[in-house]
PDB file of N, CA and C in Angstrom:
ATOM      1  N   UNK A   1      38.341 -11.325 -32.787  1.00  0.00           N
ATOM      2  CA  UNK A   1      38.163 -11.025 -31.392  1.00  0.00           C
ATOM      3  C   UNK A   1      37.474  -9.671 -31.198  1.00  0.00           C
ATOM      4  N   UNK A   2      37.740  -8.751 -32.059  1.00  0.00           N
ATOM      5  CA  UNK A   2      37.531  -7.054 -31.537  1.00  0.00           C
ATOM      6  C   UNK A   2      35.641  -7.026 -32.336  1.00  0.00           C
ATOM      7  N   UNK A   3      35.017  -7.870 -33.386  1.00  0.00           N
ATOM      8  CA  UNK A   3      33.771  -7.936 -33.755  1.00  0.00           C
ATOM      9  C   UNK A   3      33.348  -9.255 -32.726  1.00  0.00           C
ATOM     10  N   UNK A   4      33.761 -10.083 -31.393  1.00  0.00           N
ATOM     11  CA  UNK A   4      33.127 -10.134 -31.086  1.00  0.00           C
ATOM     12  C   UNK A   4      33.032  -9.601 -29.655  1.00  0.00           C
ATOM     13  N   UNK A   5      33.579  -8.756 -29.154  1.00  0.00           N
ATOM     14  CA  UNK A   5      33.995  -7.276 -28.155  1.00  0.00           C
ATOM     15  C   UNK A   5      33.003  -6.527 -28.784  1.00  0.00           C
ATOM     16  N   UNK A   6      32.682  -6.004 -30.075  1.00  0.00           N
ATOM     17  CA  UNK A   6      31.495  -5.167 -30.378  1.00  0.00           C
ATOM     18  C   UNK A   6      30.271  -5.992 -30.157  1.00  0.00           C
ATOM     19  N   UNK A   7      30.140  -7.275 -30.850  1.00  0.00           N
ATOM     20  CA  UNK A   7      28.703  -7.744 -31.094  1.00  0.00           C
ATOM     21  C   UNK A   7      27.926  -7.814 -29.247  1.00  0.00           C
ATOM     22  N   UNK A   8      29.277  -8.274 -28.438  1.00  0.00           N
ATOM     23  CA  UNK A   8      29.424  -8.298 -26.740  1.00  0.00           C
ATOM     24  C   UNK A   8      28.285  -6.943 -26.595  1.00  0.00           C
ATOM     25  N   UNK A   9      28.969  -6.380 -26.987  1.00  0.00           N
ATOM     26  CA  UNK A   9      28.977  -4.526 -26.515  1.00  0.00           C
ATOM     27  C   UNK A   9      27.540  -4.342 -26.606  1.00  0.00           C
ATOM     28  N   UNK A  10      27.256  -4.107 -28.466  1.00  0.00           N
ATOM     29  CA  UNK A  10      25.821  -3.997 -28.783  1.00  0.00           C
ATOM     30  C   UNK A  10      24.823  -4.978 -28.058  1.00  0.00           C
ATOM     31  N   UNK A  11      25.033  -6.036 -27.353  1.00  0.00           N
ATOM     32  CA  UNK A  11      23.641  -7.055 -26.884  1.00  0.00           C
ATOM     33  C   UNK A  11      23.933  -6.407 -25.680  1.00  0.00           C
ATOM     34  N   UNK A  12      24.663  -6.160 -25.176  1.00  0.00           N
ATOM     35  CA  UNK A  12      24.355  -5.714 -23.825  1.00  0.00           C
ATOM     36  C   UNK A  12      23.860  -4.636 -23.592  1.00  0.00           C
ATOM     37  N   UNK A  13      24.182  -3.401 -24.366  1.00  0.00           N
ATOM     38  CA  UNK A  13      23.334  -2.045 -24.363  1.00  0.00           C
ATOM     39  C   UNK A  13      22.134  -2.250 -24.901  1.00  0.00           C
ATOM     40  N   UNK A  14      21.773  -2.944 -25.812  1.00  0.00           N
ATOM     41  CA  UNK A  14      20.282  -3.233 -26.341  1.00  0.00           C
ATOM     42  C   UNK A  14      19.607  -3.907 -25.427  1.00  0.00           C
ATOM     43  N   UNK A  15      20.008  -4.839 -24.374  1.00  0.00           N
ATOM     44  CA  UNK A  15      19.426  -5.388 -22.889  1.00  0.00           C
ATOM     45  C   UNK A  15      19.656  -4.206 -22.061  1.00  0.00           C
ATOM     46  N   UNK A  16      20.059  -3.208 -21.857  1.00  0.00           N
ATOM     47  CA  UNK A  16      19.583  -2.066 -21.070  1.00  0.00           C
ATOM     48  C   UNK A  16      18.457  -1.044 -21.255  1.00  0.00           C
ATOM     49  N   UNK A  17      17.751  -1.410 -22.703  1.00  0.00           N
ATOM     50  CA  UNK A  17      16.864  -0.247 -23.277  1.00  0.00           C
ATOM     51  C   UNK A  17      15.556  -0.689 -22.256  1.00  0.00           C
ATOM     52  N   UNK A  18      14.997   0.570 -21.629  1.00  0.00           N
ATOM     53  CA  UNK A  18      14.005   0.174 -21.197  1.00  0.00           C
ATOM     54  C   UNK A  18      12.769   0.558 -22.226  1.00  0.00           C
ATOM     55  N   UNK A  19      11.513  -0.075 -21.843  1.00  0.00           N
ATOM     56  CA  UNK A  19      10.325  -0.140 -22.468  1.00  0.00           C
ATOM     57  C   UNK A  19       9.562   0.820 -22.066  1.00  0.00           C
ATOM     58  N   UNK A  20       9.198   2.567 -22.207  1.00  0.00           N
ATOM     59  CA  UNK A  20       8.848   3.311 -22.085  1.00  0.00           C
ATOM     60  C   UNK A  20       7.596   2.891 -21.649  1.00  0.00           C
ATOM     61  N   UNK A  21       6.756   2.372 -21.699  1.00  0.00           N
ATOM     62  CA  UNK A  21       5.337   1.678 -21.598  1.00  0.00           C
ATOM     63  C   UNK A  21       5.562   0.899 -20.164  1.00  0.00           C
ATOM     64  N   UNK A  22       6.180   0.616 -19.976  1.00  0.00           N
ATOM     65  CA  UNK A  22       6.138  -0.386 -18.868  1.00  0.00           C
ATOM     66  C   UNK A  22       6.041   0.140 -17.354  1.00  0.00           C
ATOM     67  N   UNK A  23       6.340   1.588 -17.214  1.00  0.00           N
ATOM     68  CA  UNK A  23       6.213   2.189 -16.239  1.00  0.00           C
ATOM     69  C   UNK A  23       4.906   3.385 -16.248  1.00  0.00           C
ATOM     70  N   UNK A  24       4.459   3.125 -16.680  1.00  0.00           N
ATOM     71  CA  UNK A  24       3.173   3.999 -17.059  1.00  0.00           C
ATOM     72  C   UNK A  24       2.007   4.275 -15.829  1.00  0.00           C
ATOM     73  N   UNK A  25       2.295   5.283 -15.146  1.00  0.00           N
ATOM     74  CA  UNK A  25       1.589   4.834 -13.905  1.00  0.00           C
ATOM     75  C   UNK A  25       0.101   5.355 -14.576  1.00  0.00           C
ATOM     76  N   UNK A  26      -0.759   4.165 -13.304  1.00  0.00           N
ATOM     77  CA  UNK A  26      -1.776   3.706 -13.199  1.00  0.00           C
ATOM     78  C   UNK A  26      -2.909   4.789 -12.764  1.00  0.00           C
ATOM     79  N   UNK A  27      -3.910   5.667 -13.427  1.00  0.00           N
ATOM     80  CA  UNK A  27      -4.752   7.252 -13.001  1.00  0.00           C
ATOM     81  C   UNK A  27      -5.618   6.755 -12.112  1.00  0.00           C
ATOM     82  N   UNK A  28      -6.025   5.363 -11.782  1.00  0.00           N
ATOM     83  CA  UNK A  28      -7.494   4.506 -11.103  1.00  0.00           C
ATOM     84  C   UNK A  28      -7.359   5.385 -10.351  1.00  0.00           C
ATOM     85  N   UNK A  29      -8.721   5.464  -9.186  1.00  0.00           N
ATOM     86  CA  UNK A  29      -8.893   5.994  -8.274  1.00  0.00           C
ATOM     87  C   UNK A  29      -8.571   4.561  -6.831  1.00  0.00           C
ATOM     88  N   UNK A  30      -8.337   5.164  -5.749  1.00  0.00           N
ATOM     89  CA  UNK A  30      -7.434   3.968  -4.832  1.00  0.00           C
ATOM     90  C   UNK A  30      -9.025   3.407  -4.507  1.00  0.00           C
ATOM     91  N   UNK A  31      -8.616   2.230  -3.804  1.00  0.00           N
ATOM     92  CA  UNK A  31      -9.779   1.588  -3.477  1.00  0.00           C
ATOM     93  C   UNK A  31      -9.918   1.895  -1.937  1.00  0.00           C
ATOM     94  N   UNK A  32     -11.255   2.595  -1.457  1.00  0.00           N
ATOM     95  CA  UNK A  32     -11.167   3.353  -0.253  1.00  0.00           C
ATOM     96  C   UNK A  32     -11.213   2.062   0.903  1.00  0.00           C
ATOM     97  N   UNK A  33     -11.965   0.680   0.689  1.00  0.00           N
ATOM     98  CA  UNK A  33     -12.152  -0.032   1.382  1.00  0.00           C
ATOM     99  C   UNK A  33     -10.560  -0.806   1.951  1.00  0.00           C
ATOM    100  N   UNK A  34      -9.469  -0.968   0.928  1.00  0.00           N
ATOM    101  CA  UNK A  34      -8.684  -1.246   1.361  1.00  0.00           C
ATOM    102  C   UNK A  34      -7.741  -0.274   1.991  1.00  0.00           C
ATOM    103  N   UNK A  35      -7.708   1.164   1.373  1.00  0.00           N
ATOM    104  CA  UNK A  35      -6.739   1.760   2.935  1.00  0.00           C
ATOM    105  C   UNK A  35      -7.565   1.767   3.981  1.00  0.00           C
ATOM    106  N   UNK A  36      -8.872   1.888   4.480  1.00  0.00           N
ATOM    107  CA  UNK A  36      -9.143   1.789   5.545  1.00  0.00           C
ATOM    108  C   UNK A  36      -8.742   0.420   6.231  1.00  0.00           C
ATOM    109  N   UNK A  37      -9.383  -0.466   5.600  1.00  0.00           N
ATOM    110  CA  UNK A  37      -8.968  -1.860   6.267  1.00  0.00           C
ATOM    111  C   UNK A  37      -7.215  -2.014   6.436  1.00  0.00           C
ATOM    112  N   UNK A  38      -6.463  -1.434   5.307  1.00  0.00           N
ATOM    113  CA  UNK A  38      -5.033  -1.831   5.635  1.00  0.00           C
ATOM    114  C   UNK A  38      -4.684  -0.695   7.202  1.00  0.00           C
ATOM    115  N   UNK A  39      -5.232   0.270   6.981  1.00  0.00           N
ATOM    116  CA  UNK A  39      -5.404   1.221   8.535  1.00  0.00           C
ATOM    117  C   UNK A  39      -5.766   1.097   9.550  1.00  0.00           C
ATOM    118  N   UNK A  40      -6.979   0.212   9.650  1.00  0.00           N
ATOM    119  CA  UNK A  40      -7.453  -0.979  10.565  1.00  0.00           C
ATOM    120  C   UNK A  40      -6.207  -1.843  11.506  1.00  0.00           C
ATOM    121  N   UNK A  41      -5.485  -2.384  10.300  1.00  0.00           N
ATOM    122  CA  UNK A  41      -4.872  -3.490  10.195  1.00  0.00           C
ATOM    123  C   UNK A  41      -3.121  -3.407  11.129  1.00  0.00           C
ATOM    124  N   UNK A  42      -3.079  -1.993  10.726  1.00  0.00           N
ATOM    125  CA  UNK A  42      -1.654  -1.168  11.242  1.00  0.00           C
ATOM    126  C   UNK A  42      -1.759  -0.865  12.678  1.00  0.00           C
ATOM    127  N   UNK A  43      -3.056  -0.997  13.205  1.00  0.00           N
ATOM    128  CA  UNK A  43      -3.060  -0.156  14.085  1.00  0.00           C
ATOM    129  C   UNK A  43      -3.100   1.363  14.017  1.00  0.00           C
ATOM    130  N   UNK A  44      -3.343   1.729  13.104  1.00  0.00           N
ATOM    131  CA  UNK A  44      -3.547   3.017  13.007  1.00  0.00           C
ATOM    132  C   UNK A  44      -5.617   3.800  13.313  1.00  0.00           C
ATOM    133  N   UNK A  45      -5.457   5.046  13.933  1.00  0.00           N
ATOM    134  CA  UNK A  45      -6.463   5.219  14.037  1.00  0.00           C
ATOM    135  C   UNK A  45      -7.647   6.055  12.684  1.00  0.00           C
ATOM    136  N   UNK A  46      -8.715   5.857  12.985  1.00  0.00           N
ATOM    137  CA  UNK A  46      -8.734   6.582  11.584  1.00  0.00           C
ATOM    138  C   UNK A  46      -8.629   7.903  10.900  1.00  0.00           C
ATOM    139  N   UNK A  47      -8.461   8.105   9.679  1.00  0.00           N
ATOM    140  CA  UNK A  47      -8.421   9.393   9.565  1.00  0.00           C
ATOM    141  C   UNK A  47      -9.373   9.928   8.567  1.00  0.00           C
ATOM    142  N   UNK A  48      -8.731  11.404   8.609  1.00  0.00           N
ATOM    143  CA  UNK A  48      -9.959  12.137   8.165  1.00  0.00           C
ATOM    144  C   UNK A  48      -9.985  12.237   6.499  1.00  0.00           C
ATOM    145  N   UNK A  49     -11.022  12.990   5.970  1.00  0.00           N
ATOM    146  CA  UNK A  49     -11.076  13.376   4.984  1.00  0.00           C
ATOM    147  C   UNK A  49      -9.484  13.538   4.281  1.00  0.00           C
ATOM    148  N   UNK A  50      -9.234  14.990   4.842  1.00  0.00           N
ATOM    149  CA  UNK A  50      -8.214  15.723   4.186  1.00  0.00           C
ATOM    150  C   UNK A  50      -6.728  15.187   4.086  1.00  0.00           C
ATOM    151  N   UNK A  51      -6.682  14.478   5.406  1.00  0.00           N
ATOM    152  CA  UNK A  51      -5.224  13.531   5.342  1.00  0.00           C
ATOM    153  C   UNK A  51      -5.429  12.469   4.619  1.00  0.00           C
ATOM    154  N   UNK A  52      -6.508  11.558   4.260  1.00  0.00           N
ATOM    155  CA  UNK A  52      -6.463  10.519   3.051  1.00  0.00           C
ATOM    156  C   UNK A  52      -6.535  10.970   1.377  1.00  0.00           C
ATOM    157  N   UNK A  53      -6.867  12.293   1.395  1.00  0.00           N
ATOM    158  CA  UNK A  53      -6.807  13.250  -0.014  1.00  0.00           C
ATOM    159  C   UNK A  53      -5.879  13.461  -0.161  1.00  0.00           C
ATOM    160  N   UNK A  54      -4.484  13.700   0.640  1.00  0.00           N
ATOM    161  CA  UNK A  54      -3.432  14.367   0.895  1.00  0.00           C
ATOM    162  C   UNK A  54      -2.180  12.840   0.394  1.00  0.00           C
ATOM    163  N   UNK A  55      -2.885  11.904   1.424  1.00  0.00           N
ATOM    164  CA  UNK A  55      -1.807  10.607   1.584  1.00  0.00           C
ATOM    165  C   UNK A  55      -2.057   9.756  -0.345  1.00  0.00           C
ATOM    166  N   UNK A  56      -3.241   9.912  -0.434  1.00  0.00           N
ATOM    167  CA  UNK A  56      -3.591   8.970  -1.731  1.00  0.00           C
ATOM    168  C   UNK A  56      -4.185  10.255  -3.266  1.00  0.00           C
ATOM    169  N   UNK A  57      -3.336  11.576  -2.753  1.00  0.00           N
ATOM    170  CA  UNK A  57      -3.735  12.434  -4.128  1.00  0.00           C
ATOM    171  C   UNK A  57      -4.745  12.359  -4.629  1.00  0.00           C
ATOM    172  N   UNK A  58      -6.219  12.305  -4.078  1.00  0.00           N
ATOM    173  CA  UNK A  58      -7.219  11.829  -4.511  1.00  0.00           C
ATOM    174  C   UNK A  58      -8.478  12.847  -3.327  1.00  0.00           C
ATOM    175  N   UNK A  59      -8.948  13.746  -4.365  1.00  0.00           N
ATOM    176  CA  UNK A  59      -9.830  14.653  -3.355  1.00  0.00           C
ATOM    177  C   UNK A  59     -11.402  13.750  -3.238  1.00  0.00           C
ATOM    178  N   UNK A  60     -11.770  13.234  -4.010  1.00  0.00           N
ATOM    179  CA  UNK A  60     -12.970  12.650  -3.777  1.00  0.00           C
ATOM    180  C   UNK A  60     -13.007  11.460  -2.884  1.00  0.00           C
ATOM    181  N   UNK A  61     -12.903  11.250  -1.712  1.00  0.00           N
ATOM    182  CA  UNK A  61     -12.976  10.465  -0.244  1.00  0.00           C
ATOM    183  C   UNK A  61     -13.943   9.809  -0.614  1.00  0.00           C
ATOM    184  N   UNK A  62     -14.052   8.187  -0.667  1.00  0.00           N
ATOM    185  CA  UNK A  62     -15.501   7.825  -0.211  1.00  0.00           C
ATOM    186  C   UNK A  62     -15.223   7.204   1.456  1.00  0.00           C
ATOM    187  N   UNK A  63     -15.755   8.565   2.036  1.00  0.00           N
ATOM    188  CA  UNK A  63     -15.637   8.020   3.657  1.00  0.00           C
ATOM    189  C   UNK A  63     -16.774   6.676   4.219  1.00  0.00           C
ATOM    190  N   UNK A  64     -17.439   6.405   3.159  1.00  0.00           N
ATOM    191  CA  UNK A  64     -18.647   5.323   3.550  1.00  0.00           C
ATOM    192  C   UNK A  64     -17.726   4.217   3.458  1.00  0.00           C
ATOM    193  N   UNK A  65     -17.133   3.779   2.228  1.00  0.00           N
ATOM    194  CA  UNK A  65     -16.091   2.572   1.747  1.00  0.00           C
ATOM    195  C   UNK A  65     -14.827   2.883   2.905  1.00  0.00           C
ATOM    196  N   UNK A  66     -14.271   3.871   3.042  1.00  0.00           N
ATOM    197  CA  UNK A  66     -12.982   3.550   3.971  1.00  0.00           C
ATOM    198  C   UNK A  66     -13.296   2.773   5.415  1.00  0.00           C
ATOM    199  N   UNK A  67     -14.631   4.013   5.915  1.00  0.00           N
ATOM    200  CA  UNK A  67     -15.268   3.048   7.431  1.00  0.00           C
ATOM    201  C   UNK A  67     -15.456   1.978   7.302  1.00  0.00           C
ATOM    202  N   UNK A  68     -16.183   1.150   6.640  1.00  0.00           N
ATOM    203  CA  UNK A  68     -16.570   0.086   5.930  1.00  0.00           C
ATOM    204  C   UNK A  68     -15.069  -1.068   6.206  1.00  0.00           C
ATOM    205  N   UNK A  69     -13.723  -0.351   5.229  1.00  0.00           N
ATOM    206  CA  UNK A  69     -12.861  -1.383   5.330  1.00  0.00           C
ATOM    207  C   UNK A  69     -12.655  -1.150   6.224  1.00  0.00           C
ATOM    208  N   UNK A  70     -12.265  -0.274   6.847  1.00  0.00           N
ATOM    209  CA  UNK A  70     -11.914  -0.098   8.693  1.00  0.00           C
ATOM    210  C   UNK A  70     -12.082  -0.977   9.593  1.00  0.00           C
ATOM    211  N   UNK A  71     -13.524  -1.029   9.612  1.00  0.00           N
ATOM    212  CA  UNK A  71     -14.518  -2.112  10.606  1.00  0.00           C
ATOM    213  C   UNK A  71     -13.936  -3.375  10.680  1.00  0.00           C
ATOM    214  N   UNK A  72     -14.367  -4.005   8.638  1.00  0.00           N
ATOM    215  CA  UNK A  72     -13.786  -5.210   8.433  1.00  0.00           C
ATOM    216  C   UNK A  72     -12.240  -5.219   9.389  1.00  0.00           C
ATOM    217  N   UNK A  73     -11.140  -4.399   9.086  1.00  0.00           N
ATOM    218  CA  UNK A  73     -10.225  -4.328   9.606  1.00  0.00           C
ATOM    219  C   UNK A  73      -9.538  -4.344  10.849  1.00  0.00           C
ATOM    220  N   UNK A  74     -10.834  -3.810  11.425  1.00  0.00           N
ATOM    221  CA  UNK A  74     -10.906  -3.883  12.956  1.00  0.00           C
ATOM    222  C   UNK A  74     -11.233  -5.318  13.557  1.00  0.00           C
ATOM    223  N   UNK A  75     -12.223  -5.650  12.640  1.00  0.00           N
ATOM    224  CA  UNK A  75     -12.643  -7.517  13.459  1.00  0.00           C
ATOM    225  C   UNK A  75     -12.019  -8.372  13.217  1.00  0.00           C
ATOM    226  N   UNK A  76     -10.482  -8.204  12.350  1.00  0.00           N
ATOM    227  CA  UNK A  76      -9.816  -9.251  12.144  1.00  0.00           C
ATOM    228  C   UNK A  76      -8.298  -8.524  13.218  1.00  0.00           C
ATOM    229  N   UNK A  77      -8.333  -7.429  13.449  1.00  0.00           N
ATOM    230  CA  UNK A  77      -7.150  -6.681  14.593  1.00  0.00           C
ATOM    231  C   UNK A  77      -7.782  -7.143  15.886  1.00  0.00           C
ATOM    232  N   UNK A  78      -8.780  -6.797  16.176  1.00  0.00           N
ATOM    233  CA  UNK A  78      -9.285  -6.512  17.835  1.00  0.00           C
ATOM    234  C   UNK A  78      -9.579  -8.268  18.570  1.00  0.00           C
ATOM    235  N   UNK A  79      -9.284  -9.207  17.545  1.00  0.00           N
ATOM    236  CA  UNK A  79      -9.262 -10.942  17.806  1.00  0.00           C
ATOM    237  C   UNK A  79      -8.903 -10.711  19.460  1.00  0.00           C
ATOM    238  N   UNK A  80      -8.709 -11.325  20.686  1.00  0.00           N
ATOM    239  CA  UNK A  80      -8.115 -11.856  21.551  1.00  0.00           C
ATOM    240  C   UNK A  80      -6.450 -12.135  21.325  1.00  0.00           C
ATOM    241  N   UNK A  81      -6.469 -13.289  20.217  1.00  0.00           N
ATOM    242  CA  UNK A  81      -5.165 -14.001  19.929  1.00  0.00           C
ATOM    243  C   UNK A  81      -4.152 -13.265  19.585  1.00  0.00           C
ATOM    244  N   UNK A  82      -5.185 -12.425  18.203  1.00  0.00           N
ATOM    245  CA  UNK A  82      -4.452 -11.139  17.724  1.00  0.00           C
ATOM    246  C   UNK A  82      -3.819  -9.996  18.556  1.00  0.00           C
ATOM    247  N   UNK A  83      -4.559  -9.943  19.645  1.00  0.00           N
ATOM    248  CA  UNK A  83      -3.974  -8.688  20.661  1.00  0.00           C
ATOM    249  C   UNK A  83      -3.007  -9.618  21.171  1.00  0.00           C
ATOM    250  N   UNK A  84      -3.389 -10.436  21.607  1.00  0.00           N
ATOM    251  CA  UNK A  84      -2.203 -11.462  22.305  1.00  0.00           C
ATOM    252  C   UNK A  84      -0.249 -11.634  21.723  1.00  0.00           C
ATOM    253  N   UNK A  85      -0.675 -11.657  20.592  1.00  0.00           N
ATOM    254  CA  UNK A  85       0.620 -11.656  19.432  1.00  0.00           C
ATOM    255  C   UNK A  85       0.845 -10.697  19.267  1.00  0.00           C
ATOM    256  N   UNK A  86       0.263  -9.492  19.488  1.00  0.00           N
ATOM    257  CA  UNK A  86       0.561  -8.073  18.957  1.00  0.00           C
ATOM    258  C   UNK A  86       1.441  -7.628  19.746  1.00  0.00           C
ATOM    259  N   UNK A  87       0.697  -7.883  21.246  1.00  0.00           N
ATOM    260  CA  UNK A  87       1.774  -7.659  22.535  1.00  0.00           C
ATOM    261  C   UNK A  87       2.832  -8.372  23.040  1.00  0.00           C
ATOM    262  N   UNK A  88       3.196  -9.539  22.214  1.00  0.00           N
ATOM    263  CA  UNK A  88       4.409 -10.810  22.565  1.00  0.00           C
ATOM    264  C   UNK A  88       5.270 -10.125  21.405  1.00  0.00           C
ATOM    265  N   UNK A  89       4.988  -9.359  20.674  1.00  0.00           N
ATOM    266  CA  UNK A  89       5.840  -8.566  19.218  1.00  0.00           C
ATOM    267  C   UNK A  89       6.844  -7.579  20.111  1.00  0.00           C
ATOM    268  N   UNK A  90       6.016  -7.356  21.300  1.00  0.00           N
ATOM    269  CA  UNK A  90       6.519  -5.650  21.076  1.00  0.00           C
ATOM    270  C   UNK A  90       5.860  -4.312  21.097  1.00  0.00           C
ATOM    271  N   UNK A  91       4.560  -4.530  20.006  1.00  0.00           N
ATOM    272  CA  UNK A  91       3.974  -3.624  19.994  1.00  0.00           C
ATOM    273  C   UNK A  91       2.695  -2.899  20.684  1.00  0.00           C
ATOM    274  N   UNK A  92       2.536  -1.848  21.209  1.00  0.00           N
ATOM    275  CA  UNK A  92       1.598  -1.152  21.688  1.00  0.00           C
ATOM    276  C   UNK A  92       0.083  -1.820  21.406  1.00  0.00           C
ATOM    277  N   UNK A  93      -0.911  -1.350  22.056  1.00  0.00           N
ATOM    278  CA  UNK A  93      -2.473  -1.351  21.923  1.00  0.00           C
ATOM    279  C   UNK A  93      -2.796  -0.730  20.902  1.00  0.00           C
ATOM    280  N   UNK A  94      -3.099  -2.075  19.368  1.00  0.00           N
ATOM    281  CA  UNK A  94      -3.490  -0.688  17.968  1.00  0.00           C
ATOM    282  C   UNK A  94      -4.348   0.276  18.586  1.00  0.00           C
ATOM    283  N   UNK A  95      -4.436   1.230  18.071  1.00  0.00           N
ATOM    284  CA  UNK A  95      -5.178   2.511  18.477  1.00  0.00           C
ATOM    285  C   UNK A  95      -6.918   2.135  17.338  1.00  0.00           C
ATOM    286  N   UNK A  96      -6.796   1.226  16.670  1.00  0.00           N
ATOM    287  CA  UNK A  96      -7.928   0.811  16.039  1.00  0.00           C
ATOM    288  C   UNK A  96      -8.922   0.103  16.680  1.00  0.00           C
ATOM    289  N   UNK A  97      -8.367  -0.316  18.101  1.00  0.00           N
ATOM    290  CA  UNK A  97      -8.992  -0.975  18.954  1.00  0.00           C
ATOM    291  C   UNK A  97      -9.931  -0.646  19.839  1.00  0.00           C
ATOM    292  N   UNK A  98      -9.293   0.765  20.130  1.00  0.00           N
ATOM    293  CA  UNK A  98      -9.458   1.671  20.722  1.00  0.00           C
ATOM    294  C   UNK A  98     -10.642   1.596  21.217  1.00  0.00           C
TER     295      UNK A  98
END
């Protein structure tokens, strides 16, 4: 009984070891087209340089790619239907609409 209380013991702490590798964060640079478009998408208005350097640790902005997803982001927010549902939610006039 008490070797199989140990053998118990040892599989279960050896199923707690984590895999040092597996959390390894990722250095890419963010993809500028999708926070704009996901910013688009929030209703949020856009922002600048220094607050997306700030929000995504990343000083090199490509402000061409963020406007870019923005836009996209905007023509799938600013729909009719879409405002329609936005305002049966609850929520305010995205400011992306603007």
């Amino acid at each position: 009984m008490r070797s199989i209380a140990l053998m118990l013991l040892s599989l279960f702490l050896t199923g707690c070891q984590i895999n040092p590798y597996t959390f390894q964060p990722d250095w890419t640079s963010p993809s500028w087209f999708d926070a704009g478009k996901e910013d688009a998408m929030n209703g949020l208005p856009v922002k600048d340089n220094q607050t997306l350097a700030d929000s995504f640790n990343d000083t090199h902005v490509d402000r061409s790619e963020y406007l870019r997803g923005y836009a996209d982001g905007q023509k799938k927010v600013c729909e009719e239907g879409f405002i329609h549902a936005w305002g049966l939610a609850g929520k305010s006039f995205p400011a992306s609409c603007g």
